[in-house]
Protein backbone atom coordinates (compact mmCIF):
# COMPACT_ATOMS: atom_id res chain seq x y z
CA UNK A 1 0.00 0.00 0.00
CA UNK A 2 1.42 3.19 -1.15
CA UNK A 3 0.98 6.10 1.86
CA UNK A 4 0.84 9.59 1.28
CA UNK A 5 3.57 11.85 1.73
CA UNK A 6 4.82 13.19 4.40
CA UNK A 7 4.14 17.52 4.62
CA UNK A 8 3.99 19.09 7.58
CA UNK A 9 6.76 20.68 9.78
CA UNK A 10 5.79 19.76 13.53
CA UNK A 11 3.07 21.71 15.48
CA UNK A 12 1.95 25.38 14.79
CA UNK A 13 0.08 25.29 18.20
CA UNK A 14 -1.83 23.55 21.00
CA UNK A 15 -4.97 25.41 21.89
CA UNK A 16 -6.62 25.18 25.31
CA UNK A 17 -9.12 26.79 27.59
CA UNK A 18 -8.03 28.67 30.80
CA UNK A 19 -10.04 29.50 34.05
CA UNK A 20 -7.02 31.37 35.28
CA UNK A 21 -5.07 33.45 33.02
CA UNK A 22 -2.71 34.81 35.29
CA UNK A 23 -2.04 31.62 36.84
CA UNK A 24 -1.18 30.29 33.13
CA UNK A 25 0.84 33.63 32.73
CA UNK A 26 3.27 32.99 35.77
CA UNK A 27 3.48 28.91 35.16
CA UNK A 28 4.34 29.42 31.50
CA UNK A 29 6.03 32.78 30.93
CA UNK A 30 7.42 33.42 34.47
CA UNK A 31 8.66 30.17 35.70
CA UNK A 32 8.99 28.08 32.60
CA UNK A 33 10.38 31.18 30.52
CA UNK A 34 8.36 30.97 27.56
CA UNK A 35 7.76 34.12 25.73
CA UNK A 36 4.01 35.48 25.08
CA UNK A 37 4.57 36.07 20.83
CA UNK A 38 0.86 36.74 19.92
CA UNK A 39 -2.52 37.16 20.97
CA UNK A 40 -5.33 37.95 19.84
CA UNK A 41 -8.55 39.73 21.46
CA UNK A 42 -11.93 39.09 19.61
CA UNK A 43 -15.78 41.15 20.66
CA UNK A 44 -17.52 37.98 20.29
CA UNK A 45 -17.10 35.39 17.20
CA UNK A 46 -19.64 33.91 15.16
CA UNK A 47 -22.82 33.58 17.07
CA UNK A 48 -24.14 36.75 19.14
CA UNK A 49 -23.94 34.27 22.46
CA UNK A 50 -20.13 33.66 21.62
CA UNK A 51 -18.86 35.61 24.58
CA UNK A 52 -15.58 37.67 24.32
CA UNK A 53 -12.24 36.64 24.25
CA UNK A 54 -8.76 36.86 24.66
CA UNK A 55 -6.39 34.13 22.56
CA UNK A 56 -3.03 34.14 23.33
CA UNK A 57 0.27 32.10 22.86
CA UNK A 58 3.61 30.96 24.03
CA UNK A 59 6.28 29.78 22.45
CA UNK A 60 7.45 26.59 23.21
CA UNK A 61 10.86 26.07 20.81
CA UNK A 62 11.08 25.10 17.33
CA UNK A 63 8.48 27.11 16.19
CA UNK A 64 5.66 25.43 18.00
CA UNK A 65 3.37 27.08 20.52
CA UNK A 66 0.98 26.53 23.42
CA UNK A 67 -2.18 28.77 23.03
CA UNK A 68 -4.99 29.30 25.65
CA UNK A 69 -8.42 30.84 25.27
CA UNK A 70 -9.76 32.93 27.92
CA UNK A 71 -13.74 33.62 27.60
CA UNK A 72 -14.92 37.27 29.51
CA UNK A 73 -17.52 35.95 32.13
CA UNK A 74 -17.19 32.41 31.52
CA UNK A 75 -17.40 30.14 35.16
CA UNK A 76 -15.46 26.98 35.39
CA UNK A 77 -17.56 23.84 34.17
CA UNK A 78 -15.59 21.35 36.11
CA UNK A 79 -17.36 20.71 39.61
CA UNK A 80 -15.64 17.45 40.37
CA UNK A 81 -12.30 18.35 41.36
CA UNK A 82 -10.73 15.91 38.96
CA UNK A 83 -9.88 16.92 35.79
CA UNK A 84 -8.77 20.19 34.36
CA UNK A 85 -10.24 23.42 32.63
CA UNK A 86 -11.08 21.18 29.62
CA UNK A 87 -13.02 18.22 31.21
CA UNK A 88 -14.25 16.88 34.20
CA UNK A 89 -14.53 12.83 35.65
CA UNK A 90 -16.23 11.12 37.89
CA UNK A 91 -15.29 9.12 40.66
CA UNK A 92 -14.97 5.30 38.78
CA UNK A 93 -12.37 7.65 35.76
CA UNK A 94 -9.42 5.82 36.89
CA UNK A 95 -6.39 8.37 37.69
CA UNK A 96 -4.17 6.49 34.50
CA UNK A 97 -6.83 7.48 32.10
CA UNK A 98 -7.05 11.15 33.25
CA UNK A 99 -3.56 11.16 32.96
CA UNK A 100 -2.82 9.70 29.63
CA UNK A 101 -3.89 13.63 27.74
CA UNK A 102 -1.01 15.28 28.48
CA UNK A 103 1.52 17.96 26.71
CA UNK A 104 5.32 16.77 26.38
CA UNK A 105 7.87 19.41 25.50
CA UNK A 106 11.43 18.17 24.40
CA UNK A 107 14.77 19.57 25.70
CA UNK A 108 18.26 18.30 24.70
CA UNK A 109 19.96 17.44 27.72
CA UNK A 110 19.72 16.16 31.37
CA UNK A 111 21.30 19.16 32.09
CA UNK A 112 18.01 21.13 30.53
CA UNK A 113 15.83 18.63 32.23
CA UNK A 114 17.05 19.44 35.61
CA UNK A 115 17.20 22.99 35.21
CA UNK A 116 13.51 23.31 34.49
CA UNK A 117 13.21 20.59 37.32
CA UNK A 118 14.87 23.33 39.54
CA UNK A 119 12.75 26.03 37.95
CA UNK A 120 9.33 24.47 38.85
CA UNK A 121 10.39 23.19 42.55
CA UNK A 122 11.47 26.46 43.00
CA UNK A 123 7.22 27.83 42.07
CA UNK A 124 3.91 27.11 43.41
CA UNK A 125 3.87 24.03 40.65
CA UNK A 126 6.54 21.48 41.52
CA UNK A 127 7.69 18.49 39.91
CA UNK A 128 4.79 15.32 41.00
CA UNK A 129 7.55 12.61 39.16
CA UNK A 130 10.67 11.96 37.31
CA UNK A 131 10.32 8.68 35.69
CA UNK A 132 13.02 7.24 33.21
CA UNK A 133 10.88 5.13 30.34
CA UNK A 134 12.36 2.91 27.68
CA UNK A 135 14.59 5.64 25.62
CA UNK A 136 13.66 9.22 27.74
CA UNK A 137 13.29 10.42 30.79
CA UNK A 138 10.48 13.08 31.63
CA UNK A 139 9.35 15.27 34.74
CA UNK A 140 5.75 15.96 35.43
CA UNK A 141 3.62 18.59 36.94
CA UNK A 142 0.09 20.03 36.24
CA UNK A 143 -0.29 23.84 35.45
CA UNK A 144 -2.94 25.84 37.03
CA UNK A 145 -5.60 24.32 34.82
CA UNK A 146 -5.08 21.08 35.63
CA UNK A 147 -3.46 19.82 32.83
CA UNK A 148 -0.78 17.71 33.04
CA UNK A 149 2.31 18.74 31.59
CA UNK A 150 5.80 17.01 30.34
CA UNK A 151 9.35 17.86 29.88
CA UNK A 152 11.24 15.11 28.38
CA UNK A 153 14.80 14.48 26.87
CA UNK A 154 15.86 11.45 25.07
CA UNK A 155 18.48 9.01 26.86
CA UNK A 156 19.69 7.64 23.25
CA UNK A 157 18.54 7.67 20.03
CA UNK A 158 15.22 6.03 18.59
CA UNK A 159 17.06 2.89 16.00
CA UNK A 160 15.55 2.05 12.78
CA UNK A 161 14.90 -1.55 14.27
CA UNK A 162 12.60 0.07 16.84
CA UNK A 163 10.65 2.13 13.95
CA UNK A 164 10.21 -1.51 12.28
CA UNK A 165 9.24 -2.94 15.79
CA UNK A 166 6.69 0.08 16.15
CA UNK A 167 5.14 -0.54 12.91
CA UNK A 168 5.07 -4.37 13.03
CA UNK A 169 3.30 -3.47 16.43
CA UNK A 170 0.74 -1.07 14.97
CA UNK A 171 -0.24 -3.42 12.35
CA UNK A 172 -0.63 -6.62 14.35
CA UNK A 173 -2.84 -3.91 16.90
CA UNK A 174 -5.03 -3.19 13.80
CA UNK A 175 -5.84 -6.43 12.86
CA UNK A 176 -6.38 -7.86 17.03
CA UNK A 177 -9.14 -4.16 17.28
CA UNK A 178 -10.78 -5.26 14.26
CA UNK A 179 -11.47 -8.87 16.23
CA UNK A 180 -13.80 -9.32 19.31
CA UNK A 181 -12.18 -9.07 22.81
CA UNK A 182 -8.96 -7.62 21.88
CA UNK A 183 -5.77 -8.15 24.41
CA UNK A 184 -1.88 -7.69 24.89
CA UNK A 185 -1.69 -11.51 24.76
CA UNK A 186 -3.24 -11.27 21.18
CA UNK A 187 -1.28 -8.43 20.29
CA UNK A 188 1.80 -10.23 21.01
CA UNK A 189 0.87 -13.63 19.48
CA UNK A 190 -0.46 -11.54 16.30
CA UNK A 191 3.04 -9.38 16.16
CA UNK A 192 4.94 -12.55 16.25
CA UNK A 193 2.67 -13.98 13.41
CA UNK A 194 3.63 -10.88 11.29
CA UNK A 195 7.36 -11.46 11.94
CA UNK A 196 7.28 -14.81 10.14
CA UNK A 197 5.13 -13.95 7.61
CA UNK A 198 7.73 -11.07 6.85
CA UNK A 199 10.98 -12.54 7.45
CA UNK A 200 11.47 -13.66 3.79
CA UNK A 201 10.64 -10.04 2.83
CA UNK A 202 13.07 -8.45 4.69
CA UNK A 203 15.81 -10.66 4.14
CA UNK A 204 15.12 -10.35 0.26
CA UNK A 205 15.63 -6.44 0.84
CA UNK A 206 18.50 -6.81 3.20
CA UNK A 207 20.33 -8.93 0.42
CA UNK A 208 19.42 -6.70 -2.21
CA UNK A 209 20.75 -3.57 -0.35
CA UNK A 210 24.43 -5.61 -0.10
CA UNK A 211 24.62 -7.36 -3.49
CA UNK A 212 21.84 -6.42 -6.12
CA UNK A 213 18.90 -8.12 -7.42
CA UNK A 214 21.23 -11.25 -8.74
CA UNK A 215 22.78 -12.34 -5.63
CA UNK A 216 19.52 -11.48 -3.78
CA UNK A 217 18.12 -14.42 -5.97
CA UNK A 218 15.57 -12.54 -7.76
CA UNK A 219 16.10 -14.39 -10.75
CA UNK A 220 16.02 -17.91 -8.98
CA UNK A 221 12.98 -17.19 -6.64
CA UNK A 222 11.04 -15.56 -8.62
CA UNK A 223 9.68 -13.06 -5.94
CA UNK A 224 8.52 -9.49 -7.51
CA UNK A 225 6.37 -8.64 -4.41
CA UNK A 226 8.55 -6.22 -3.36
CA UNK A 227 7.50 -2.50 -2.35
């Protein structure tokens, strides 16, 4: 299957609502150090209920941005106490699962890490973890919405097996969803499945790569299924 190409240059922005603009003010510009660039204040928009706003942005590295919207009169919706500006759950939401929506920003070094570490300890919004996962290792906090937010750096370098291993993962994930009562154990037995049904694929494309089409035994097999 042929997959379109690839266009776009990372993210213009992240857009959010805010209860508490000068809360998100000092978390993001005055602790963090990320520069307000634009904003933009609107009398309404669209529909005459549409109350009034205020849009307006940091900027978060490369380009990218974090954006917030804060509506003129608008109360807080969330009346649970778990959640953030954006949504609220009940008591059987499991804490994981309100967790998993989260913002990561990327920094270079450990030495970066632990600098914004020592920036956020040092404010009202300290670090809640430092975990070290497979390939980075991140630091957590929530800002004064309640959204959780994550500063990572990478501990080594993502390999081109691993992009294979995250594909052949994806695909056997596809095909387990598509069956009833889908499972890791499925997953797993379905990935492996893919792995032999592949192997004389890849080592096809692995000998063509060293020696050409001859000595990859084109000629002898017979095999045009190539990509």
């Amino acid at each position: 299957m042929t997959r379109p190409d690839h266009r776009v240059k990372g993210v213009d922005h992240a857009a959010f609502p805010t209860f508490d603009p000068a809360g998100t003010v000092r978390f993001y510009r005055d602790v963090l150090g990320f520069p307000v660039v634009h904003s933009i204040c609107a009398v309404g928009w669209g529909p005459e209920d549409h109350p009034d706003f205020i849009h307006f942005f940091f900027d978060i590295g490369n380009d990218d941005r974090i954006a917030f919207f804060y509506y003129f009169g608008a109360e807080p919706y969330n009346k649970t106490g778990r959640g953030d500006a954006y949504s609220a759950f009940g008591p059987e939401v499991p804490t994981y699962f309100i967790r998993s929506r989260h913002l990561a920003i990327h920094v270079d070094s450990y030495e970066d890490l632990m600098e914004y570490r020592r920036r956020l300890d040092a404010s009202q919004w300290p670090v809640e973890m430092q975990i070290q996962h497979e390939t980075i290792e991140s630091i957590y906090t929530h800002d004064p919405n309640g959204y959780m937010v994550e500063i990572t750096r990478a501990m080594r370098p993502v390999t081109p097996q691993e992009d294979l291993d995250a594909n052949l993962t994806i695909d056997a994930l596809l095909d387990v969803v598509a069956e009833p009562g889908p499972s890791l154990a499925k997953l797993l037995a379905r990935k492996a499945e893919l792995i032999v049904e592949r192997a004389a694929q890849w080592e096809y494309e692995r000998k063509l790569l060293v020696g050409g089409a001859d000595e990859a035994g084109l000629e002898r097999t017979g095999y045009e299924g190539h990509p």
